[in-house]
C-alpha atoms as a PDB file:
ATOM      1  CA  UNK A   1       0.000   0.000   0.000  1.00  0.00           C
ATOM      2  CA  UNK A   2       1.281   3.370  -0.742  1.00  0.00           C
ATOM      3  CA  UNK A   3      -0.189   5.004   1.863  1.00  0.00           C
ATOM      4  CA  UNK A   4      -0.116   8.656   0.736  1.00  0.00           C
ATOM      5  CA  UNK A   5      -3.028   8.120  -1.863  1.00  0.00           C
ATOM      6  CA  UNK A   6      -4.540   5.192  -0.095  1.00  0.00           C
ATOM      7  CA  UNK A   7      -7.830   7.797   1.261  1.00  0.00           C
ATOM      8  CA  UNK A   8      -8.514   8.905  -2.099  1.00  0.00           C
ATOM      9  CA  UNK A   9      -9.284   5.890  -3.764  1.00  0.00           C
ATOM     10  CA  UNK A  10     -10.389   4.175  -0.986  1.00  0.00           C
ATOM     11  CA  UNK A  11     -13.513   6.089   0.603  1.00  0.00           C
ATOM     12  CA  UNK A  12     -16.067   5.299   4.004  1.00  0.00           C
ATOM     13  CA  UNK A  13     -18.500   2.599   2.364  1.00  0.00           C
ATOM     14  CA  UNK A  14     -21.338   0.226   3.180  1.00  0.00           C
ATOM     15  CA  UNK A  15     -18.480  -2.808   4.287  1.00  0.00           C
ATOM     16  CA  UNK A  16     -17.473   0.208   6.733  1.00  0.00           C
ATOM     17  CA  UNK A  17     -20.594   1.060   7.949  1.00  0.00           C
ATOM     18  CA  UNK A  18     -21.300  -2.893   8.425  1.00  0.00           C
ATOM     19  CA  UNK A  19     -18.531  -3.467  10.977  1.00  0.00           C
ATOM     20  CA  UNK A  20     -20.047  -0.275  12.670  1.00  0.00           C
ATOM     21  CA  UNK A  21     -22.933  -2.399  13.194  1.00  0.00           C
ATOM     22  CA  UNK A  22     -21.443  -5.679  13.868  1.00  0.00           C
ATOM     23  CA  UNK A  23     -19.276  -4.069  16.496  1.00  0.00           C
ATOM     24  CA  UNK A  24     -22.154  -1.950  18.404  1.00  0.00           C
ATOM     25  CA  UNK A  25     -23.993  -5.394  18.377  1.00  0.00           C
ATOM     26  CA  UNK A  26     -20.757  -7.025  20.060  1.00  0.00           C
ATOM     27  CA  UNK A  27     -20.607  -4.602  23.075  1.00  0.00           C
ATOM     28  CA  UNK A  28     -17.070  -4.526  22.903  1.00  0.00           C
ATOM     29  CA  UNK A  29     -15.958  -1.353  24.675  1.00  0.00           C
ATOM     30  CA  UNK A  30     -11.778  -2.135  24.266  1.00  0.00           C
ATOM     31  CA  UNK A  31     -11.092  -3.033  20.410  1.00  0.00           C
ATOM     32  CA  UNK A  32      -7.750  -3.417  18.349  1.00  0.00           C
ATOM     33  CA  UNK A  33      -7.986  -2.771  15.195  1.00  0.00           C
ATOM     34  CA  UNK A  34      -4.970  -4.666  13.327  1.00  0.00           C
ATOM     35  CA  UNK A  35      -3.773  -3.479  10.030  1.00  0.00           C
ATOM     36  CA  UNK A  36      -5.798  -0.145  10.578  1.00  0.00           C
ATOM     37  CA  UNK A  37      -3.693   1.445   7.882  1.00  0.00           C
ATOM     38  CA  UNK A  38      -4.428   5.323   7.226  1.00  0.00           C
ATOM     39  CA  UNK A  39      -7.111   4.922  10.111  1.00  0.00           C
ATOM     40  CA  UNK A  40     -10.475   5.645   8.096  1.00  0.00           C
ATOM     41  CA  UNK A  41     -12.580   3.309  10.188  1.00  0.00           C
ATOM     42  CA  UNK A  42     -10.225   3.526  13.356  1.00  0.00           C
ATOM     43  CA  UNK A  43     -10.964   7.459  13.340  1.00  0.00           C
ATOM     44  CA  UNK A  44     -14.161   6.682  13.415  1.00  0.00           C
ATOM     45  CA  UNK A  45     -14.616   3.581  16.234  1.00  0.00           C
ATOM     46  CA  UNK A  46     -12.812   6.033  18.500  1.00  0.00           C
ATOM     47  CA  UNK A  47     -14.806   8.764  17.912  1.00  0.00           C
ATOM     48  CA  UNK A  48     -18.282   6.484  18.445  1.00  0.00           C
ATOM     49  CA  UNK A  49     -17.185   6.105  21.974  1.00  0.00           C
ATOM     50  CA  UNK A  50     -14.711   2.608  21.925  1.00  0.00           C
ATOM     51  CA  UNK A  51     -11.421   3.091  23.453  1.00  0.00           C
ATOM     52  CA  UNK A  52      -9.452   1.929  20.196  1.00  0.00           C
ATOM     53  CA  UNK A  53      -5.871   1.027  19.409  1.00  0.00           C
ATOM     54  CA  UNK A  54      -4.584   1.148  16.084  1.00  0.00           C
ATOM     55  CA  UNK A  55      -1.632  -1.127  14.611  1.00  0.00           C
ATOM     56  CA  UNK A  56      -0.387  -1.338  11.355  1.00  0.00           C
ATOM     57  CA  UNK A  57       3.235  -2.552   9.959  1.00  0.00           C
ATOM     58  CA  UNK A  58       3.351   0.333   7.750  1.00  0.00           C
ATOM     59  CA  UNK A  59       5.025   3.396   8.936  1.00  0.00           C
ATOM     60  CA  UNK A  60       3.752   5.829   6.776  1.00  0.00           C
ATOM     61  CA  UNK A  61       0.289   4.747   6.642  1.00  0.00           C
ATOM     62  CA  UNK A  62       0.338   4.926  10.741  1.00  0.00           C
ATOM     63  CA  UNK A  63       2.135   8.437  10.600  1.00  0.00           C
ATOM     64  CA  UNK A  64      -0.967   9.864   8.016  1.00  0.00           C
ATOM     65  CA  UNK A  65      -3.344   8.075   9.938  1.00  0.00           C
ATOM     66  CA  UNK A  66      -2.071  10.344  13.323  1.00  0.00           C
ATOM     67  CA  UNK A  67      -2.160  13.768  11.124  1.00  0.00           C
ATOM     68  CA  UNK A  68      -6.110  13.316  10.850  1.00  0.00           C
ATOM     69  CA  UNK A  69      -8.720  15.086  12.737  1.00  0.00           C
ATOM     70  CA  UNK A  70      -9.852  13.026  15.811  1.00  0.00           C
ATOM     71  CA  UNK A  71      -6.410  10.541  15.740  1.00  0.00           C
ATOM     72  CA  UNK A  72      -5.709  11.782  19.386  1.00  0.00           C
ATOM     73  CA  UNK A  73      -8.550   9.693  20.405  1.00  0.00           C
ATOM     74  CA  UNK A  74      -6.877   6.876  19.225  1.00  0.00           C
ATOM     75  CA  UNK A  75      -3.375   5.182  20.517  1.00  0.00           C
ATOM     76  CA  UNK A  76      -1.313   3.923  17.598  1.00  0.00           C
ATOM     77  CA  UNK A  77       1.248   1.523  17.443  1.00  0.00           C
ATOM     78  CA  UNK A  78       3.815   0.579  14.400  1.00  0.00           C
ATOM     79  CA  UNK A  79       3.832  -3.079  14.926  1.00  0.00           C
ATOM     80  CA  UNK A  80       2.220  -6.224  13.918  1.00  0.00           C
ATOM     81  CA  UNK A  81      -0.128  -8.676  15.862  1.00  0.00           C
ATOM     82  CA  UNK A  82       2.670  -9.121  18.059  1.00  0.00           C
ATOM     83  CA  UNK A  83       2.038  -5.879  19.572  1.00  0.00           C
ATOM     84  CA  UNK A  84      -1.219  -6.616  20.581  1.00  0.00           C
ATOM     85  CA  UNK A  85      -1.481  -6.488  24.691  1.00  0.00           C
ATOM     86  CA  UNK A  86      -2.305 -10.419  26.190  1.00  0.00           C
ATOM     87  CA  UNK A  87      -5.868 -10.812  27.187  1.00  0.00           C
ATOM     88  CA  UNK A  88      -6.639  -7.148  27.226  1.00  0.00           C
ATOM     89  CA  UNK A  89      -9.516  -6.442  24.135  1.00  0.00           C
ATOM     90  CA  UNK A  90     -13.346  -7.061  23.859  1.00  0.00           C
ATOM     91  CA  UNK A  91     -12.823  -7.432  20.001  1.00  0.00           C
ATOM     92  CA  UNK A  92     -10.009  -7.382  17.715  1.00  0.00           C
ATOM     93  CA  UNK A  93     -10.568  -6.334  14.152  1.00  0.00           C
ATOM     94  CA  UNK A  94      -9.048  -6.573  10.822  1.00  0.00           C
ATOM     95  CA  UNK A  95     -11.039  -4.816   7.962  1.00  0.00           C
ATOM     96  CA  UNK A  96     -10.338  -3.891   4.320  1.00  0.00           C
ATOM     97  CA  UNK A  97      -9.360  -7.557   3.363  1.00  0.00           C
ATOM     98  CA  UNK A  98      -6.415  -7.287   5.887  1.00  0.00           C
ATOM     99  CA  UNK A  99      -6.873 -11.225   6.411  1.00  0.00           C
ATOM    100  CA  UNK A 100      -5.709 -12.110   2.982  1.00  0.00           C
ATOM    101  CA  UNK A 101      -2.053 -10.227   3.169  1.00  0.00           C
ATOM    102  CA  UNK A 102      -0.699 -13.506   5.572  1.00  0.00           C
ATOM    103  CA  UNK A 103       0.251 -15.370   2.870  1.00  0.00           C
ATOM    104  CA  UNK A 104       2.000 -18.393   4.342  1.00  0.00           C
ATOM    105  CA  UNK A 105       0.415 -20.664   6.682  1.00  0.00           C
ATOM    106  CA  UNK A 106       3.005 -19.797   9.355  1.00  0.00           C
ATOM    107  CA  UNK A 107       1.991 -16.483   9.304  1.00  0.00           C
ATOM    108  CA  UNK A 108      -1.738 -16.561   9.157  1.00  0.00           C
ATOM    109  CA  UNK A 109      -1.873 -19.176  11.977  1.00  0.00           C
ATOM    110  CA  UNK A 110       0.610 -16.853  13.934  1.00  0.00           C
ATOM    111  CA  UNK A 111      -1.803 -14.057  13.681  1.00  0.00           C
ATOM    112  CA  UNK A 112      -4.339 -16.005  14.590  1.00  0.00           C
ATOM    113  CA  UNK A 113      -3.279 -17.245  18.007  1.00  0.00           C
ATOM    114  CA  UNK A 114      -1.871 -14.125  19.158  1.00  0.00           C
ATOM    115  CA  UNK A 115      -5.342 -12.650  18.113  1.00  0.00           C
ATOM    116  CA  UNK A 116      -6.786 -14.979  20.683  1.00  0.00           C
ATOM    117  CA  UNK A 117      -4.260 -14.557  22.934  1.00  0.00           C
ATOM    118  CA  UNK A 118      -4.861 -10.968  23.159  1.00  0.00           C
ATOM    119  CA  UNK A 119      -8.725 -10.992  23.169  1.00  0.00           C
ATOM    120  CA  UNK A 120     -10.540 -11.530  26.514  1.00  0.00           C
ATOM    121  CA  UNK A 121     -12.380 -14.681  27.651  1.00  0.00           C
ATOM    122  CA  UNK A 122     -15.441 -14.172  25.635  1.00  0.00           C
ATOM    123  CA  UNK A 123     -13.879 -11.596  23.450  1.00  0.00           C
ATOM    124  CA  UNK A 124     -14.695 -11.950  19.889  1.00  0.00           C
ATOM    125  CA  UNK A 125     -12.763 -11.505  16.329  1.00  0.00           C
ATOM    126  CA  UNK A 126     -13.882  -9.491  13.534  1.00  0.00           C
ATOM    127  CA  UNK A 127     -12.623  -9.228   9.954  1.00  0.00           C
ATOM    128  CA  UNK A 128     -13.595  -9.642   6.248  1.00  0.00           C
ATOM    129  CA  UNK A 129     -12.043 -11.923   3.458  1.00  0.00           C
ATOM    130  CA  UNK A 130     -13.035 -12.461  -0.012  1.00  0.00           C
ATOM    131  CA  UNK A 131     -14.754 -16.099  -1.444  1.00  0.00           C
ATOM    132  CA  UNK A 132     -11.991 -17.596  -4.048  1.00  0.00           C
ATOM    133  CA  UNK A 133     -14.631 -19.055  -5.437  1.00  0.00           C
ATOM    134  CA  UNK A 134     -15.985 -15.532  -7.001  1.00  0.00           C
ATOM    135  CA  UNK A 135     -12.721 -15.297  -8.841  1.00  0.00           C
ATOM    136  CA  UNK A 136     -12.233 -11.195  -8.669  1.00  0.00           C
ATOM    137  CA  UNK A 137      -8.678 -11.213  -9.446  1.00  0.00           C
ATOM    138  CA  UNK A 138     -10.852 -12.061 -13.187  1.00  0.00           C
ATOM    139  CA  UNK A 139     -12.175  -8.741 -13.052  1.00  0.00           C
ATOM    140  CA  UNK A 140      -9.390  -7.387 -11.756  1.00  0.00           C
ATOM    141  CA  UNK A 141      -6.869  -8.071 -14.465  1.00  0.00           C
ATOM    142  CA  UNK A 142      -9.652  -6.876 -17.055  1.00  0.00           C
ATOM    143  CA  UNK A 143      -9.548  -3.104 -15.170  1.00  0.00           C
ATOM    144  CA  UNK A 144      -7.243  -0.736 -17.297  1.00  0.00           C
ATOM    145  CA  UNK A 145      -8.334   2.426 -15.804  1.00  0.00           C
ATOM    146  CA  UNK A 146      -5.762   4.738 -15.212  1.00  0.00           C
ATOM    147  CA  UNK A 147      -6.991   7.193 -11.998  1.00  0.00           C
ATOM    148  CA  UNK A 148      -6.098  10.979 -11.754  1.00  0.00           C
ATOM    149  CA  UNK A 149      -5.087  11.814  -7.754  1.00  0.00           C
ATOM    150  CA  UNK A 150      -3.027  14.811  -6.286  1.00  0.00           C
ATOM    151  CA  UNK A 151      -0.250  13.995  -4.299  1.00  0.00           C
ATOM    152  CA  UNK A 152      -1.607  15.781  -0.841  1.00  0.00           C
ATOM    153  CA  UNK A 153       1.809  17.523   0.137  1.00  0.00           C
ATOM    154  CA  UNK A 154       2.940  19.215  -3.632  1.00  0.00           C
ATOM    155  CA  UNK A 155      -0.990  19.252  -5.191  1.00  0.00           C
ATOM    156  CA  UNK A 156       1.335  17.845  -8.058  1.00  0.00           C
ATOM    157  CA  UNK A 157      -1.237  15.570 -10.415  1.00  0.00           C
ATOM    158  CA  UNK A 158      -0.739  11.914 -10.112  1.00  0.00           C
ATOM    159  CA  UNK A 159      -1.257   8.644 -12.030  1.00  0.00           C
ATOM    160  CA  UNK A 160      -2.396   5.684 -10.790  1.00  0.00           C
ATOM    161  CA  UNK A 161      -3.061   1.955 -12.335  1.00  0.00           C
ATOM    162  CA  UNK A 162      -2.144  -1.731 -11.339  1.00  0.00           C
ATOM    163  CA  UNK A 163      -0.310  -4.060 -13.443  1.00  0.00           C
ATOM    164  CA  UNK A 164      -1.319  -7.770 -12.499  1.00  0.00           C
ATOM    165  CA  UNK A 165       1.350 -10.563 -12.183  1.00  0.00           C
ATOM    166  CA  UNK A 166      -1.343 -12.692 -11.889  1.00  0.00           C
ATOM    167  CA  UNK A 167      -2.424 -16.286  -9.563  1.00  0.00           C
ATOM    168  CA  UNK A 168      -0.462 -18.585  -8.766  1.00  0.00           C
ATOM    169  CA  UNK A 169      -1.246 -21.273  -5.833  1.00  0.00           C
ATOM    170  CA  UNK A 170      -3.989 -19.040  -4.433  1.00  0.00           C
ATOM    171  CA  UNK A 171      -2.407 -16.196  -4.163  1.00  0.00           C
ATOM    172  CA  UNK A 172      -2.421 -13.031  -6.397  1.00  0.00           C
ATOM    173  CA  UNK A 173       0.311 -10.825  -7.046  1.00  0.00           C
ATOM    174  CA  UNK A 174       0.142  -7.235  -8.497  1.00  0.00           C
ATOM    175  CA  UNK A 175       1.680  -3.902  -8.534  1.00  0.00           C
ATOM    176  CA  UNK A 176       0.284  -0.923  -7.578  1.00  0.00           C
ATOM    177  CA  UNK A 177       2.018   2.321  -9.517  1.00  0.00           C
ATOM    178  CA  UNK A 178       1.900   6.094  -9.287  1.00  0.00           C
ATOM    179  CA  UNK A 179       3.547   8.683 -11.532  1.00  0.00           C
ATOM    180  CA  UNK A 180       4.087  12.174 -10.573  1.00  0.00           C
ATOM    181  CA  UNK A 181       2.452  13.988 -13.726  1.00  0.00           C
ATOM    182  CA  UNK A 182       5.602  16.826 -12.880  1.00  0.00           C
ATOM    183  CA  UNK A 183       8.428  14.907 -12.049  1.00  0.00           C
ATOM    184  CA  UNK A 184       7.685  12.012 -14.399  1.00  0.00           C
ATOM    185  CA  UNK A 185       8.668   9.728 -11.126  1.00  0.00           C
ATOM    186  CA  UNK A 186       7.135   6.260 -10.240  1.00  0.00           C
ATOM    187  CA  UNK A 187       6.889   4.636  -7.169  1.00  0.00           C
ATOM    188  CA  UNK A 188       5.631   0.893  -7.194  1.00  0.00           C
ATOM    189  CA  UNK A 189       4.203  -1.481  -4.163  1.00  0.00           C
ATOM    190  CA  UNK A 190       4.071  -4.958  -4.811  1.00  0.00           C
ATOM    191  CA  UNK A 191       1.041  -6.675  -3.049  1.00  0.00           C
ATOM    192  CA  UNK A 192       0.288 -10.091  -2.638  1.00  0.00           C
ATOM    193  CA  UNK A 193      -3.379 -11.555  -1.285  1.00  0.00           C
ATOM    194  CA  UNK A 194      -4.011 -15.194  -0.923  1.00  0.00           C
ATOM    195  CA  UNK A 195      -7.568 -16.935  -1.092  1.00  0.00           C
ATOM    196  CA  UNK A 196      -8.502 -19.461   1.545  1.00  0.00           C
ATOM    197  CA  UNK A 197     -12.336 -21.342   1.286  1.00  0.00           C
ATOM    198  CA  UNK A 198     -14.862 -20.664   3.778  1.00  0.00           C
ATOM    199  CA  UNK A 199     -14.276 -23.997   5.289  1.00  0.00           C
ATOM    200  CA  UNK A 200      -9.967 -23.335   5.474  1.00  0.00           C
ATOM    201  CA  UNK A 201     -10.676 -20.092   7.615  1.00  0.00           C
ATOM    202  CA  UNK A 202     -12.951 -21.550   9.461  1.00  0.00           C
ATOM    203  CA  UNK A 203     -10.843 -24.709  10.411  1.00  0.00           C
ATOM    204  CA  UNK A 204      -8.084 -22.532  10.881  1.00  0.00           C
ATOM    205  CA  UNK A 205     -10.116 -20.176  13.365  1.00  0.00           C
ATOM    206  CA  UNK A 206     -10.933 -23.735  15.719  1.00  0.00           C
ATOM    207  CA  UNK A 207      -7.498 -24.595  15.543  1.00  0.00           C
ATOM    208  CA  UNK A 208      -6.563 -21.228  17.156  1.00  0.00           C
ATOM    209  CA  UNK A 209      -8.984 -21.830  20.046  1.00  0.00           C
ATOM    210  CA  UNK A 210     -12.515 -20.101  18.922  1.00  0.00           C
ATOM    211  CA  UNK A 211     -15.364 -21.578  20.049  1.00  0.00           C
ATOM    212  CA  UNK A 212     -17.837 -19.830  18.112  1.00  0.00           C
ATOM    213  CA  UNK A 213     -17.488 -19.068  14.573  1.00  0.00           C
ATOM    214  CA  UNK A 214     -19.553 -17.188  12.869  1.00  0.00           C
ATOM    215  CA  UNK A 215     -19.094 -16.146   9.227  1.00  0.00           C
ATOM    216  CA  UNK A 216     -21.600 -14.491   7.149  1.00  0.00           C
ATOM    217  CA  UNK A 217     -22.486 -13.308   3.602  1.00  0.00           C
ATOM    218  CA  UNK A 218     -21.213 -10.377   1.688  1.00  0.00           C
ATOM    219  CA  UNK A 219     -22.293  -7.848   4.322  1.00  0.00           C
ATOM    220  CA  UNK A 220     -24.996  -8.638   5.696  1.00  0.00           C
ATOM    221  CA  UNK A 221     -26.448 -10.888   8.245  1.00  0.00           C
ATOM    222  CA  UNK A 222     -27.139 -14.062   6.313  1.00  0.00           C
ATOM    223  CA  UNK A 223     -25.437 -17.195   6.786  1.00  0.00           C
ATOM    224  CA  UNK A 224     -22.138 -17.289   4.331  1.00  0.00           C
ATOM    225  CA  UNK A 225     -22.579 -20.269   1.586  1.00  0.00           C
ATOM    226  CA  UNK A 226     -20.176 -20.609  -1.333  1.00  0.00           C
ATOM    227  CA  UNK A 227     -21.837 -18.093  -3.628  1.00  0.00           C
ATOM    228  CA  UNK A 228     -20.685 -14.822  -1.580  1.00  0.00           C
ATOM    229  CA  UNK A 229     -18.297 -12.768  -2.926  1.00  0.00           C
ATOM    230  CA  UNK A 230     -17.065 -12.110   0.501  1.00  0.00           C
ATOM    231  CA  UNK A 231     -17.199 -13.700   4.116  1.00  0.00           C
ATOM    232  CA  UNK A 232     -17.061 -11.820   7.264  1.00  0.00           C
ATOM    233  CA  UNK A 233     -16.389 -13.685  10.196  1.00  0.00           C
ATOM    234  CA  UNK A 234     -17.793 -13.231  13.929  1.00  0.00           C
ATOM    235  CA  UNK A 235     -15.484 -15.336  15.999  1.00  0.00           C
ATOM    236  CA  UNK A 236     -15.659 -15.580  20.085  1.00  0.00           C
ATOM    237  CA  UNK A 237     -13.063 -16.693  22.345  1.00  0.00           C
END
């Protein structure tokens, strides 16, 4: 992610306004939010009334999230799940797809137990991850558009597309670019998602300790199946 244009193309949406709900409906009051990037729905958790934490691996993405109105209400933290306190949250979340960046099964089962490590008894796990089975890198890799953005400290205009490496094993590599209009510059992030079935997460989230999972259907309340384009998953410890 390059964090600097991340809030431009990436605006508040109904998948935002669904973990609003979700959450309220938890009565967590403590809540983590891992990978909270540039803070959009961190911001706005703390704000509601949750005493939040925000942690994300990327430095500059943390740094833009604390320049925002309202980011004093929030304590940040450059780290990774590792950072998250033992047995200290009511709900831990990861939105915006964050599940599908753990790419190896190391990693992904590491996050996982020190998710539930860090959650209360009876504290519950919260995040998003897209269906394989709905294919989107497809529909990806047919998407040409090239987007027009400023860069927010020069107003200089900028460029931005993504040039697909494509899948391989599950997981789907691409590279996000930007060119400064001005300076004729590019900067490139490579990113790299993987796509685990309904029933893999799920297994996974048992093996970590959960005795309750949840997962349901593309936003709304509905009982996931294999025809969602996304699965959100309610988890308690």
């Amino acid at each position: 992610m390059i964090a600097y244009y991340y809030d431009q193309l990436h605006t508040w949406g109904k998948e935002d306004e669904y973990f609003m709900e979700l959450l309220q409906l938890s009565k967590a009051k403590k809540i983590a939010d891992l990978g909270c990037g540039t803070g959009r729905v961190t911001i706005e958790l703390a704000k509601t009334g949750y005493e939040v934490t925000g942690i994300d691996p990327n430095e500059e993405a943390v740094h833009r999230a604390q320049s925002k109105e309202n980011a004093e209400l929030v304590s940040w933290i450059i780290g990774d799940s590792k950072s998250l306190t033992i047995n200290s949250y009511d709900a831990v979340t990861m939105t915006a797809n964050v599940a599908q960046v753990f790419i190896t099964e190391e990693s992904w089962s590491n996050v996982l137990q020190d998710v539930f490590t860090a959650l209360k008894p009876g504290g519950q796990f919260i995040f998003d991850a897209r269906n394989p089975q709905a294919r989107a890198w497809e529909e990806w890799q047919k998407d040409e558009t090239v987007d027009q953005l400023q860069d927010i400290y020069t107003l200089d205009l900028l460029l931005y597309w993504d040039e697909y490496e494509g899948l391989d094993r599950n997981v789907f590599t691409f590279y996000e670019k930007i060119k400064n209009v001005n300076t004729g510059i590019t900067h490139e992030a490579k990113v790299q998602l993987i796509f685990r079935s309904l029933e893999e997460i799920s297994s996974a989230l048992k093996k970590a300790g959960f005795t309750t999972v949840n997962a349901y259907e593309d936003f709304t309340f509905q009982t996931a199946t294999n025809q969602a384009k996304s699965f959100i998953f309610h988890c308690v410890k």
